[in-house]
Structures are given as C-alpha cells and as structure tokens.
C-alpha atoms as a PDB file:
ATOM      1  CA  UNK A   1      53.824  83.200 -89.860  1.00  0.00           C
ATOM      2  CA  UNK A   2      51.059  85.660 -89.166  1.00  0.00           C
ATOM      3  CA  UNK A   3      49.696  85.290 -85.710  1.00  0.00           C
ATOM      4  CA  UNK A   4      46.207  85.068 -87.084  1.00  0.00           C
ATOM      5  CA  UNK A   5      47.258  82.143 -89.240  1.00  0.00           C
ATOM      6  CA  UNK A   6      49.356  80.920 -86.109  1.00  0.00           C
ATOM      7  CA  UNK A   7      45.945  80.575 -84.307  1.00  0.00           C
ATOM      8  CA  UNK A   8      43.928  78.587 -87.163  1.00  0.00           C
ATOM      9  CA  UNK A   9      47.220  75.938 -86.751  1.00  0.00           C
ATOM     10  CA  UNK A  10      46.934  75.501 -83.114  1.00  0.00           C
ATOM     11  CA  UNK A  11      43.261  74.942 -83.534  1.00  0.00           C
ATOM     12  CA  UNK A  12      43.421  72.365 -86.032  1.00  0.00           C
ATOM     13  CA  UNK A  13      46.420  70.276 -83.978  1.00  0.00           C
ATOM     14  CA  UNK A  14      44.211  70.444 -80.892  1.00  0.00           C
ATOM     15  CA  UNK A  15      40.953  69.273 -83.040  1.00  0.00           C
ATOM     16  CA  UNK A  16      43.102  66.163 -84.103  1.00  0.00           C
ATOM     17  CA  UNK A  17      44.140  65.466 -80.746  1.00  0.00           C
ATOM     18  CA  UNK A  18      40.667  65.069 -79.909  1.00  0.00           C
ATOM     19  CA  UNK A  19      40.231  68.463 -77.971  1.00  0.00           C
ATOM     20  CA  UNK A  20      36.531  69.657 -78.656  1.00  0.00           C
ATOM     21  CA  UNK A  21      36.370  73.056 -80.924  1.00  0.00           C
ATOM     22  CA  UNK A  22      35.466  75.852 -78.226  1.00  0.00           C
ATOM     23  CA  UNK A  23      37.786  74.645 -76.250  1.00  0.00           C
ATOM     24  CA  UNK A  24      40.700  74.738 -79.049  1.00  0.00           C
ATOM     25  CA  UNK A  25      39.932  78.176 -80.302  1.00  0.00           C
ATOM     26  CA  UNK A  26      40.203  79.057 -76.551  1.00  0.00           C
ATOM     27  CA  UNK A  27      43.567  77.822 -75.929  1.00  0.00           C
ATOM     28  CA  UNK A  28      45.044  78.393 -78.968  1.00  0.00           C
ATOM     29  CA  UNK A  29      43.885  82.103 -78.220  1.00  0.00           C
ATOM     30  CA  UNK A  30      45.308  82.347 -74.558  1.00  0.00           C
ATOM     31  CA  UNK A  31      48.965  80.381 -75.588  1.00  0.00           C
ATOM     32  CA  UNK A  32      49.054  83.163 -78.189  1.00  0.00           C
ATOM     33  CA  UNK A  33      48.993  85.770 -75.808  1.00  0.00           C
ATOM     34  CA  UNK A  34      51.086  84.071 -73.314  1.00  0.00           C
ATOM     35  CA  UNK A  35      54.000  83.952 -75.685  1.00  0.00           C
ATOM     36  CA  UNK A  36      53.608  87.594 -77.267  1.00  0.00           C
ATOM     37  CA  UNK A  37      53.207  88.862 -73.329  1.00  0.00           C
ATOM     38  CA  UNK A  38      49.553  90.575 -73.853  1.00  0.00           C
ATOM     39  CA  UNK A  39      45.938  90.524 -72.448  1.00  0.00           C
ATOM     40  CA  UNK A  40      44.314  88.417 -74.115  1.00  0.00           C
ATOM     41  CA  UNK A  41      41.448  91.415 -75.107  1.00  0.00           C
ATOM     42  CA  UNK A  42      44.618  93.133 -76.952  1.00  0.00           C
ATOM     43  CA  UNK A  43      45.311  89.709 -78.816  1.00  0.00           C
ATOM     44  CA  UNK A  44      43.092  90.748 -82.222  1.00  0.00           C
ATOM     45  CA  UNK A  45      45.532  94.239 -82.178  1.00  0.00           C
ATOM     46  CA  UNK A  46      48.455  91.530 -82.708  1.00  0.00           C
ATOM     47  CA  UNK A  47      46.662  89.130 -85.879  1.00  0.00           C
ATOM     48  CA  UNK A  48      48.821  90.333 -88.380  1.00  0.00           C
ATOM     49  CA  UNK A  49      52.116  90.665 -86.273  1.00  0.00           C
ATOM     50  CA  UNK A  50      54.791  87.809 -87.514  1.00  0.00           C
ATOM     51  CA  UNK A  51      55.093  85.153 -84.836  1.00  0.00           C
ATOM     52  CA  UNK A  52      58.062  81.910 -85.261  1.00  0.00           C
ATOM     53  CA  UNK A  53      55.850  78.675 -84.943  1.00  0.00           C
ATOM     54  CA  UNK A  54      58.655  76.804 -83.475  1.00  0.00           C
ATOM     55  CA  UNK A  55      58.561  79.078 -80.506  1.00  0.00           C
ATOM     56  CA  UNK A  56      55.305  77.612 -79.892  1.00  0.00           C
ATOM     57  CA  UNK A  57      56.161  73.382 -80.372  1.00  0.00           C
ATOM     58  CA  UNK A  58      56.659  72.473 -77.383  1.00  0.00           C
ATOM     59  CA  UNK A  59      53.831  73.947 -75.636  1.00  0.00           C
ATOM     60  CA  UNK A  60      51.567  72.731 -78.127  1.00  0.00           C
ATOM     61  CA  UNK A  61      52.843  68.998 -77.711  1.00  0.00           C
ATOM     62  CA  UNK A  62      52.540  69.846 -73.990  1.00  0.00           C
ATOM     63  CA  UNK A  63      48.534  70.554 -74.760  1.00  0.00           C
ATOM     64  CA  UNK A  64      48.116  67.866 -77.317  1.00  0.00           C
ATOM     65  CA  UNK A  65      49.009  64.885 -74.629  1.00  0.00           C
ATOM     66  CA  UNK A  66      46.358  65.905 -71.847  1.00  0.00           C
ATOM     67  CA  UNK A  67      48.658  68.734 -69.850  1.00  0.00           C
ATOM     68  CA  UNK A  68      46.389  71.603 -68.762  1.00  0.00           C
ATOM     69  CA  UNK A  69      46.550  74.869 -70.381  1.00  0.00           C
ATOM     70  CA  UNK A  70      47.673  76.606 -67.017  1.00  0.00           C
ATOM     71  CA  UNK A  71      50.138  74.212 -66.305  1.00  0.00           C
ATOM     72  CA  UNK A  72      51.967  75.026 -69.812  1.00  0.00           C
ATOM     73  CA  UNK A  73      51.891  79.065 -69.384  1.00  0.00           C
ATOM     74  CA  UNK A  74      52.395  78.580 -65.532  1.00  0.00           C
ATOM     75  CA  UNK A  75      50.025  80.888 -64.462  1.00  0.00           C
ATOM     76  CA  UNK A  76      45.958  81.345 -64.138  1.00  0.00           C
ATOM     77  CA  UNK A  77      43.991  83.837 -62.988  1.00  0.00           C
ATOM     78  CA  UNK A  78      41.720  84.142 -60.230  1.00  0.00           C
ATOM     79  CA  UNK A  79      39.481  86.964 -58.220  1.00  0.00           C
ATOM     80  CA  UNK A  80      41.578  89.312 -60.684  1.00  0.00           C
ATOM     81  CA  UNK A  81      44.946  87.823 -58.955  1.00  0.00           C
ATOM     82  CA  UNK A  82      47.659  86.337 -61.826  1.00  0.00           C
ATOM     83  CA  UNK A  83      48.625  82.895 -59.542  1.00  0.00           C
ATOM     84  CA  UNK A  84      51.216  80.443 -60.700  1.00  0.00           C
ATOM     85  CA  UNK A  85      50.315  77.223 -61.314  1.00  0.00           C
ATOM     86  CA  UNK A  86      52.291  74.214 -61.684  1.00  0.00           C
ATOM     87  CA  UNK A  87      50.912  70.217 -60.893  1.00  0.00           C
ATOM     88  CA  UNK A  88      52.034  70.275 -57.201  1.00  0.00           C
ATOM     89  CA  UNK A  89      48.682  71.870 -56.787  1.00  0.00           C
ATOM     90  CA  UNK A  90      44.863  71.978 -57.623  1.00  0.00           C
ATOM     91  CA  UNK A  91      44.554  74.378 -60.568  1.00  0.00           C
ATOM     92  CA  UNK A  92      41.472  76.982 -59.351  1.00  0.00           C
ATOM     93  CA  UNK A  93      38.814  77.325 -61.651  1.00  0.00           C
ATOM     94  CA  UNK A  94      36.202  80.360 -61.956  1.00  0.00           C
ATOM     95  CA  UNK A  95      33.290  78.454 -60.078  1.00  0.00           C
ATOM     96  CA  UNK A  96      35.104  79.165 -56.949  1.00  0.00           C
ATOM     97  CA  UNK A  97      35.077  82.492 -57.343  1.00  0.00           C
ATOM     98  CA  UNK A  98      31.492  82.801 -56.017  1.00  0.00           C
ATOM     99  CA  UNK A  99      32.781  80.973 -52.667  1.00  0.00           C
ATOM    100  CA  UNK A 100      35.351  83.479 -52.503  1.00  0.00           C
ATOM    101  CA  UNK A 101      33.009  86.857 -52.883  1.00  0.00           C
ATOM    102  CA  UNK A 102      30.737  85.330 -50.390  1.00  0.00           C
ATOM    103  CA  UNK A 103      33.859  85.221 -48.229  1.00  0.00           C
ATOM    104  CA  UNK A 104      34.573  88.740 -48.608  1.00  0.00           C
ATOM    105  CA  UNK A 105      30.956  89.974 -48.424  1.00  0.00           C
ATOM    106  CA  UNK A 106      30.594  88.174 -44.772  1.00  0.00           C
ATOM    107  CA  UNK A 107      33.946  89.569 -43.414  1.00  0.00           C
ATOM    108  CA  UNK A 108      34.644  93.063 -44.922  1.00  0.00           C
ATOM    109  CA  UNK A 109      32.432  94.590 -42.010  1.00  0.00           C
ATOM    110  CA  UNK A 110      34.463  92.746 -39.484  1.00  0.00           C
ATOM    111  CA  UNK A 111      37.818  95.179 -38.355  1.00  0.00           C
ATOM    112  CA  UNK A 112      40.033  92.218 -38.237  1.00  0.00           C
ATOM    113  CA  UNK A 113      38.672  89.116 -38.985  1.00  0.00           C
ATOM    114  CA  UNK A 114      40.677  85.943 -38.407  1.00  0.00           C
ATOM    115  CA  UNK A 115      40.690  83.370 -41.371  1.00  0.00           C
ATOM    116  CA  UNK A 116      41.896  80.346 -42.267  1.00  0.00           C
ATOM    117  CA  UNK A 117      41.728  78.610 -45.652  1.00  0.00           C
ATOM    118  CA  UNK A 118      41.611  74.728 -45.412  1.00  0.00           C
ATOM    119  CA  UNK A 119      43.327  72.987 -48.504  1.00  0.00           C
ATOM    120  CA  UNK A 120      44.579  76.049 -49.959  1.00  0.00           C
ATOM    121  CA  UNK A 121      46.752  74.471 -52.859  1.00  0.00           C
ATOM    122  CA  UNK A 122      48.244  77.654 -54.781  1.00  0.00           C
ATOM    123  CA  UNK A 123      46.344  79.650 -52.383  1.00  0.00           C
ATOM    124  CA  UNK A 124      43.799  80.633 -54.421  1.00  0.00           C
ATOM    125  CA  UNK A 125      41.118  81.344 -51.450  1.00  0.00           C
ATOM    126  CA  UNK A 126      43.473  82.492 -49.256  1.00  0.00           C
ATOM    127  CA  UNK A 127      45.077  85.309 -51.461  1.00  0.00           C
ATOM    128  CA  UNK A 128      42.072  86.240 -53.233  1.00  0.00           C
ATOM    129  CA  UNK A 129      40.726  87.005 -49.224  1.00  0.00           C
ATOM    130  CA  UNK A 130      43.877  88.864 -48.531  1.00  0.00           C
ATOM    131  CA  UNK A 131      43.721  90.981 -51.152  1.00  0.00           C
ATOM    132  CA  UNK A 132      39.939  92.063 -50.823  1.00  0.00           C
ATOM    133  CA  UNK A 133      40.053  92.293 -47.371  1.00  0.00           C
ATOM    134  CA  UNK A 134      43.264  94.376 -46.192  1.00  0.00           C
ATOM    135  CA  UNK A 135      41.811  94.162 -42.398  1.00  0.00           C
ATOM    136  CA  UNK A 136      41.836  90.739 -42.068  1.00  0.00           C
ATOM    137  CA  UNK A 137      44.665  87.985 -40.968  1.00  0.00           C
ATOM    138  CA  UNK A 138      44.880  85.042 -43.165  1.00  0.00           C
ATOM    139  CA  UNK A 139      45.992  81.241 -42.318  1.00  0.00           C
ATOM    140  CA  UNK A 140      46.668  79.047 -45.439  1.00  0.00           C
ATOM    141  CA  UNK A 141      47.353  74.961 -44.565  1.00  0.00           C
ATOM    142  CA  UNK A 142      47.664  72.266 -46.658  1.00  0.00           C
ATOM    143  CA  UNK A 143      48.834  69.024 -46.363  1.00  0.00           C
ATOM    144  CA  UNK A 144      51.161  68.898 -49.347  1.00  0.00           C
ATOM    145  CA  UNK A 145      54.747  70.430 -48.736  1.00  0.00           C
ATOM    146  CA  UNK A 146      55.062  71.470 -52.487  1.00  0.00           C
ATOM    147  CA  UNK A 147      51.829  72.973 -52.314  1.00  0.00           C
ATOM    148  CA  UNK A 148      52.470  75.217 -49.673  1.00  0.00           C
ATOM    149  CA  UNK A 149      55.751  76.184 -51.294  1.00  0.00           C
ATOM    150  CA  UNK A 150      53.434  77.171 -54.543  1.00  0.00           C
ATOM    151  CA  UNK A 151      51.149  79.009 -52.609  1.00  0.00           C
ATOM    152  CA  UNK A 152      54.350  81.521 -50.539  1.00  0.00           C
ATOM    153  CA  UNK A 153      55.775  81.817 -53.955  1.00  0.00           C
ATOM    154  CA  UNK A 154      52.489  83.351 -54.836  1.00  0.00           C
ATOM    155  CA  UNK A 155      52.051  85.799 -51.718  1.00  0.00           C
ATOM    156  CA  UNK A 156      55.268  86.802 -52.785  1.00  0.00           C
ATOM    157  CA  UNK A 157      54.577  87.768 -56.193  1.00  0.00           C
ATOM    158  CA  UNK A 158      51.667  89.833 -54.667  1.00  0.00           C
ATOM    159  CA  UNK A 159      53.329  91.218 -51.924  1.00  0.00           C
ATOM    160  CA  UNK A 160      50.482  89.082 -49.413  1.00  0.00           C
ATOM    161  CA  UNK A 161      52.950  87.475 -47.582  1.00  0.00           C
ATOM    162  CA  UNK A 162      53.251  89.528 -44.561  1.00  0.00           C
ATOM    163  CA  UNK A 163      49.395  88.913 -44.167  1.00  0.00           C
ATOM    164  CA  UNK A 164      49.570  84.789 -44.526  1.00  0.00           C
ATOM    165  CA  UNK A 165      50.500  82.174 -42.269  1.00  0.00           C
ATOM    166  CA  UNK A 166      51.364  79.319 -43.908  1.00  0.00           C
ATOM    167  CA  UNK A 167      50.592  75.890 -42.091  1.00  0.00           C
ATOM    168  CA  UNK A 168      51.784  72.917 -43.298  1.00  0.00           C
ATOM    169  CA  UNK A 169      49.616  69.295 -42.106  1.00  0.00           C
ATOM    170  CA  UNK A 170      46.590  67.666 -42.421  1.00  0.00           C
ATOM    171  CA  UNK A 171      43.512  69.027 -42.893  1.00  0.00           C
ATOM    172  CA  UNK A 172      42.826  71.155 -39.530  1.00  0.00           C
ATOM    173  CA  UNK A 173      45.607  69.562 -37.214  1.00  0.00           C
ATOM    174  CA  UNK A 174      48.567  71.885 -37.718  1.00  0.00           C
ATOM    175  CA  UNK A 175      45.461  75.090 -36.490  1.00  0.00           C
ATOM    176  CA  UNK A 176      43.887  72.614 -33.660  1.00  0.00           C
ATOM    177  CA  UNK A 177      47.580  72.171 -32.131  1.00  0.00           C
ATOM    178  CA  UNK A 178      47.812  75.770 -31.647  1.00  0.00           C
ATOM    179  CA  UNK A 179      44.523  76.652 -30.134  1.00  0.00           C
ATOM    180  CA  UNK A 180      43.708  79.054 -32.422  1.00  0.00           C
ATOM    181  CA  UNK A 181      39.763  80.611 -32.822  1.00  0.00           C
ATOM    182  CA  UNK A 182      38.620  81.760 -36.221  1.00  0.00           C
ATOM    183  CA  UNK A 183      35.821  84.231 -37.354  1.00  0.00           C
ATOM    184  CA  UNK A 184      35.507  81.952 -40.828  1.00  0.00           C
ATOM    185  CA  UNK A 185      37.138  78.993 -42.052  1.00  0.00           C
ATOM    186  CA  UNK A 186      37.075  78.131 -45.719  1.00  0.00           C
ATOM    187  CA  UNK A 187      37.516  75.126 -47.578  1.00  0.00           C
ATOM    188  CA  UNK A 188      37.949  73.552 -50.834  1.00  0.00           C
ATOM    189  CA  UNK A 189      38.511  70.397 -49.689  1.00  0.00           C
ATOM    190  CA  UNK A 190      38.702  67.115 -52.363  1.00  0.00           C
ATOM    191  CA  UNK A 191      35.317  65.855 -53.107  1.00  0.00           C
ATOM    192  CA  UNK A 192      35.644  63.343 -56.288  1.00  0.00           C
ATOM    193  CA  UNK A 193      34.596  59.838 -55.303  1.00  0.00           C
ATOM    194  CA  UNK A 194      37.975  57.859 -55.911  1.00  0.00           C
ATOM    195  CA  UNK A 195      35.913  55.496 -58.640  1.00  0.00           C
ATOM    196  CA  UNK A 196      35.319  58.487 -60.340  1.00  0.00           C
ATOM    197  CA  UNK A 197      38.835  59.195 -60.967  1.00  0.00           C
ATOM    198  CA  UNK A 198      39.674  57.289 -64.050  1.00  0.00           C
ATOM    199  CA  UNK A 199      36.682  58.868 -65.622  1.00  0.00           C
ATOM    200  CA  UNK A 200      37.885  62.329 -64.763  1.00  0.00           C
ATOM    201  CA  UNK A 201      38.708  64.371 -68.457  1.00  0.00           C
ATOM    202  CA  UNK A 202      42.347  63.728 -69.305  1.00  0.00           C
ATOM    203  CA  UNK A 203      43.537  67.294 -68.097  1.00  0.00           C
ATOM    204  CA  UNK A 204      42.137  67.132 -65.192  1.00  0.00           C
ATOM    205  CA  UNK A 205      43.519  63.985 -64.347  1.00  0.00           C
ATOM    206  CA  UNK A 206      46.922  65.702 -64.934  1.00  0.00           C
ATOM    207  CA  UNK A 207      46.120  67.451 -61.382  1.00  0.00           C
ATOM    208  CA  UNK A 208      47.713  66.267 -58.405  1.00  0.00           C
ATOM    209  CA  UNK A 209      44.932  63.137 -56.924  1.00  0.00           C
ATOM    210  CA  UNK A 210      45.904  64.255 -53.624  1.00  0.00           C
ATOM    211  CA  UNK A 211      43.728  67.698 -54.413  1.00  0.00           C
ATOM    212  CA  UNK A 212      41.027  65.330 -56.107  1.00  0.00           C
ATOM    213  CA  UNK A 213      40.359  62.185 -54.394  1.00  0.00           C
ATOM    214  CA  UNK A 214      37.485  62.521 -51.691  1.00  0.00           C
ATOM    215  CA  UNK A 215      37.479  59.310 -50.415  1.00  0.00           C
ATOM    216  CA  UNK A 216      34.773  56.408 -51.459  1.00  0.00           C
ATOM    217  CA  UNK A 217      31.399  59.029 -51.776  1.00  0.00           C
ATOM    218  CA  UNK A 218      33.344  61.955 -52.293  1.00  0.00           C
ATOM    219  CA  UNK A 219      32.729  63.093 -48.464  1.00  0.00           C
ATOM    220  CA  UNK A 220      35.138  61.657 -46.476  1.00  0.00           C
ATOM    221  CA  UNK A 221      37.324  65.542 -46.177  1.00  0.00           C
ATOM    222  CA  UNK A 222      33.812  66.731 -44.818  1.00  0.00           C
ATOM    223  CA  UNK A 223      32.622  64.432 -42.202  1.00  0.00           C
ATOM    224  CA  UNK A 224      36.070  65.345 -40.516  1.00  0.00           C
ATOM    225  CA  UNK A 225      35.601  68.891 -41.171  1.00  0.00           C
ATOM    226  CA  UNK A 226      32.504  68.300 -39.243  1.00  0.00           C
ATOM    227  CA  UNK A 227      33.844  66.779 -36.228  1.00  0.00           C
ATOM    228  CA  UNK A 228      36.509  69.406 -35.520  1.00  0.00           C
ATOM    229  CA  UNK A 229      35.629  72.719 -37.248  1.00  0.00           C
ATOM    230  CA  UNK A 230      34.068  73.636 -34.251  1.00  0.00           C
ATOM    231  CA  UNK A 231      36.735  73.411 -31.938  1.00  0.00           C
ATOM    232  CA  UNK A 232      38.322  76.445 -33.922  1.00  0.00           C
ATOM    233  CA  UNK A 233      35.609  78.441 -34.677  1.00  0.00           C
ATOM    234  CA  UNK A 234      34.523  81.685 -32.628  1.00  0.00           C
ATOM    235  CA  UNK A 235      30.982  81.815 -30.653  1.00  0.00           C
ATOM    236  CA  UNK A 236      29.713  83.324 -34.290  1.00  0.00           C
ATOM    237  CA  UNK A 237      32.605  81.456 -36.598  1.00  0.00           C
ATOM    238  CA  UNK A 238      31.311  80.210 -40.079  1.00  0.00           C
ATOM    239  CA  UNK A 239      31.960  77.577 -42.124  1.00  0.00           C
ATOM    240  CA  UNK A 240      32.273  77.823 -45.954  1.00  0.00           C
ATOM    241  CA  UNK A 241      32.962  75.150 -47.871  1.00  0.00           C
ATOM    242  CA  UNK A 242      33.234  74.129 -51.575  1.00  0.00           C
ATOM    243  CA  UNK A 243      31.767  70.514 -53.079  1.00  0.00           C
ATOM    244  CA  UNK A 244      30.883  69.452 -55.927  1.00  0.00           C
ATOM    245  CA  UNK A 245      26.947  70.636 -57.485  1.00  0.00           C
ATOM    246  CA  UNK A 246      25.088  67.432 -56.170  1.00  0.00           C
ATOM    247  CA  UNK A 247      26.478  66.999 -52.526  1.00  0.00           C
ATOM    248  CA  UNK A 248      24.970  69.580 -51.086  1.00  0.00           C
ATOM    249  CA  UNK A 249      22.404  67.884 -49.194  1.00  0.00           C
ATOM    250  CA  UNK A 250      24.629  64.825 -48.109  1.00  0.00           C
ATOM    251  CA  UNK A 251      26.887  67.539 -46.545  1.00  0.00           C
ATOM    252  CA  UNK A 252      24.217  69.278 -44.736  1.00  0.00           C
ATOM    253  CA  UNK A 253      23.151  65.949 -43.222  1.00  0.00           C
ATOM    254  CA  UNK A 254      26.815  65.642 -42.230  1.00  0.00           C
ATOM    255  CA  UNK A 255      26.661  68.757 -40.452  1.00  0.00           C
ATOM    256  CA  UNK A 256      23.656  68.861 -38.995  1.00  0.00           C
ATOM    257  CA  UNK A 257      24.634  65.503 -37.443  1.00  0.00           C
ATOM    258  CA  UNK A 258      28.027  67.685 -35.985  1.00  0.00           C
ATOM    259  CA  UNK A 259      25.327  70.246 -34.175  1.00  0.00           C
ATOM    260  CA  UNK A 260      26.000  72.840 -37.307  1.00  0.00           C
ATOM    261  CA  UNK A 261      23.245  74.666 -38.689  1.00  0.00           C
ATOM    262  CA  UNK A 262      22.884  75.109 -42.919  1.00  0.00           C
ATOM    263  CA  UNK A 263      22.287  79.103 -43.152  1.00  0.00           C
ATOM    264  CA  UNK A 264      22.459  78.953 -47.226  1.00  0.00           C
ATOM    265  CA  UNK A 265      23.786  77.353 -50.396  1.00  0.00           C
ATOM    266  CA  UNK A 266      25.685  79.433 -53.076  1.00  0.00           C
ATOM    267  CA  UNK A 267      25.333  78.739 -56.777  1.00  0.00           C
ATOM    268  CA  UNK A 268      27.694  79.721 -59.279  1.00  0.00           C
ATOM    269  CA  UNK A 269      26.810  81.512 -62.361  1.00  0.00           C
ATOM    270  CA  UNK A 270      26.082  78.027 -64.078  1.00  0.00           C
ATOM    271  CA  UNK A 271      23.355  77.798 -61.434  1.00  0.00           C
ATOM    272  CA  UNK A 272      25.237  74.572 -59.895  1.00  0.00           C
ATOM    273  CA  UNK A 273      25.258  74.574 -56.458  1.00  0.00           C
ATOM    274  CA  UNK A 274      29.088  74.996 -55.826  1.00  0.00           C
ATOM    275  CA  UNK A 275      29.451  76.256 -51.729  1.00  0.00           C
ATOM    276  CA  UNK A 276      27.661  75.705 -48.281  1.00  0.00           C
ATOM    277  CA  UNK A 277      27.775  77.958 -45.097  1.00  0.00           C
ATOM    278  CA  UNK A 278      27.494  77.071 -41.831  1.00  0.00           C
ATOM    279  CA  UNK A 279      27.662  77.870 -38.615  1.00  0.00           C
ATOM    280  CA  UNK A 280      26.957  76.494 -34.836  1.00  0.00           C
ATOM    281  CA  UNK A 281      25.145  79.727 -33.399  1.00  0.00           C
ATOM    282  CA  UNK A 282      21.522  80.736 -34.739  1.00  0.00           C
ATOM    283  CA  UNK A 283      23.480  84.260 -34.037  1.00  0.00           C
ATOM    284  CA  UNK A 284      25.192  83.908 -37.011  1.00  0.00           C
ATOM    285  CA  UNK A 285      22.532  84.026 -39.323  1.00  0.00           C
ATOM    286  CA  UNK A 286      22.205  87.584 -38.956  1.00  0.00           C
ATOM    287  CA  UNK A 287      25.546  87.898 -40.172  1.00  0.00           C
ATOM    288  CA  UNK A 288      24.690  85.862 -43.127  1.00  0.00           C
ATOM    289  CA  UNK A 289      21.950  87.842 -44.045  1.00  0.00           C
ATOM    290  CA  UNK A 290      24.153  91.413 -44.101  1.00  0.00           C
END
C-alpha cells in the first residue's frame, strides 16, 4: 500500500476510535515517519513509496485504546533534543519550552551557573539546560526510581551525562541533605487537582499520576517548594517554576507568604500563563530584567 493511502487509513481508524480529526491526521503523519525513519518535513517526498500495513497494527491498536503517541514511537522531542519516552515518566509537551528558554536566557551570562531541575521525569528541563548552556552544572532529582533511570538513559544518548547529577528522592530532600546552594532551581512540579484526574483526556491519563496529581487544589508540590527553596538557593538564586495557566496568582500568594518576591510571569505562545519566577533578593530583579 502506498504510504499516502497508508495515511488516509490511519486517519479514518483513529476518527472511529473517537480521536478528533487534527489530531488524527497528525498522528497518523508522525507514526508514518517513525516507521519509514524520516523527518517528518521529508514525509510528502515518501507518499508514493510502498509501505506493508501490517507493520503498522500494532501501533495503531496501541493509539486506538488511549496510549499516547510518544509512548508508541518511544521518543518526543523537546528544545530540539530527540528524548525517549516511555510511561515511567511525564511526557514533556511544547508549552514548557518557554520555561526552559527563560532558563537559558537568565543563566547563559553566568560562567558556571549551578542548577538543579526539581521533578525532572525524562529530564526534559534538565537536558534541554545542559545542552544550551555548556558552562553550567546540572542536578536532575526525582522521586521516581524509573524515572530517573529514563532520564540517564537520555543524557546518555546525548552525551550530557558527564554534566548531570542525578538525585534520586523527594522533591528537594535528596539536594537539602547535601547542603548544596544553587544559582536557579527549576521545576515542573505536578499541579492537577486529584478530582480532576478522572476528567483528564484518556492519553493523558495513560501518564504516570505520580507526575500528575498535585494534591487537593493542585498546589500542594508548591507550598513545599516554598518553605524550603530557600534554604538552597544563592543570595541572588531564582526560582522558576511551571503550573498550570490559572494558578498563577494562588502561587504567588504562596510565595509571597515564604518571604519570595514574584519578578514576572511567562506565557507560552498560546498566551496561557504557563511559568513563574522568583526570587528572595530585590537584587535579583536586575538579573531578570537582562
């Protein structure tokens, strides 16, 4: 079967599975070029190439009951990284990416910052950091052991791994034990409301709850990021965190009520306020502003 036909099949099996149409032509487009091993710009040069549809059955299946797209082709991308991706971990979506550039912009002037990346998962943050900022040392933790694994396997593949330390525990406790001091901590910590859950679409319920589940109003990961971020944060340390595009305000009461100071709030390109930075010195804002 010609691949171009190939695609208008996929569609039509992920329409009657209840998958909406943008979203089928899109996946049917980037399985295609995850079995024929090309960018998916190239994909058009490759319509009228002859593909074996049974190659293809058990990833579509896979797609059909709820499984996430990256979790079938085992790999997504992110700041221009390829990560794997399997369920022991969060999958990263492009809305982070503006928490991520912000990292970079406010450390690339620093000669070695010192970061650490709360909740990595795959180690999304954490890599994407490494590889834009080759003067900096990176610290990845995260509770979950399989996690952690993911996120090695991934310096590996892109030869970060000299540049991570990998900490596994709770939230900040595995950095506090060792008395470390950070010039910007990072976090994309969960921020669902656990009622909220079961409404959650059915792929993304496929992602580990662990990564999800923030607790009764979605804030519980915060208020403790509050309490103890600034135990490991440098006289001119910043916090940058991640929540969800209507908690922004809850979270600056949060910190404000931890003696940190709300220097700005990042959109992403849907406009949705996706990030918060903060910091404990009025210092800091210059840095913000550079």
């Amino acid at each position: 079967m010609k691949v171009c036909e190939l695609s208008v099949l996929i569609q039509e099996e992920l329409l009657r599975s209840g998958i909406d149409a943008a979203e089928s032509a899109m996946m049917a487009r980037l399985l295609l070029a995850h079995h024929l091993a090309v960018p998916l710009n190239q994909l058009p040069l490759h319509h009228h190439d002859e593909f074996a549809a049974t190659a293809l059955e058990a990833d579509l299946e896979r797609l059909k009951n709820g499984e996430p797209l990256q979790y079938v082709t085992g790999e997504t991308e992110f700041m221009g990284l390829t990560l794997s991706c399997t369920p022991s971990a969060l999958i990263p979506r492009g809305d982070s990416e503006v928490v991520a550039e912000r990292a970079i912009q406010l450390m690339q002037q620093q000669p070695a910052p010192r970061i650490a990346d709360i909740c990595t998962g795959c180690g999304a943050y954490a890599l994407a950091l490494a590889a834009h900022l080759p003067q900096a040392q990176l610290w990845a933790v995260d509770i979950s052991p399989e996690a952690l694994q993911l996120a090695r396997c991934n310096a590996q593949q892109l030869q970060l791994e000299q540049r991570v330390v990998f900490c596994q525990g709770d939230l900040l406790t595995p950095l506090l034990e060792q008395g470390l001091r950070f010039d910007l901590l990072v976090s994309n910590p969960p921020y669902i409301p656990s009622s909220e859950l079961p409404e959650l679409p059915p792929q993304v319920r496929r992602e580990p709850a662990i990564a999800l589940d923030g607790g009764a109003d979605g804030l519980y990961f915060y208020r403790r990021l509050a309490a103890d971020s600034g135990q490991l944060l440098t006289p001119q340390g910043l916090l940058l965190i991640e929540h969800g595009e209507d908690q922004a305000a809850e979270i600056a009461a949060i910190m404000s009520g931890a003696g940190f100071q709300q220097l700005e709030v990042i959109e992403d390109y849907g406009h949705r306020q996706r990030g918060s930075l903060f910091s404990r010195s009025a210092a800091a804002s210059e840095i913000s502003a550079s």
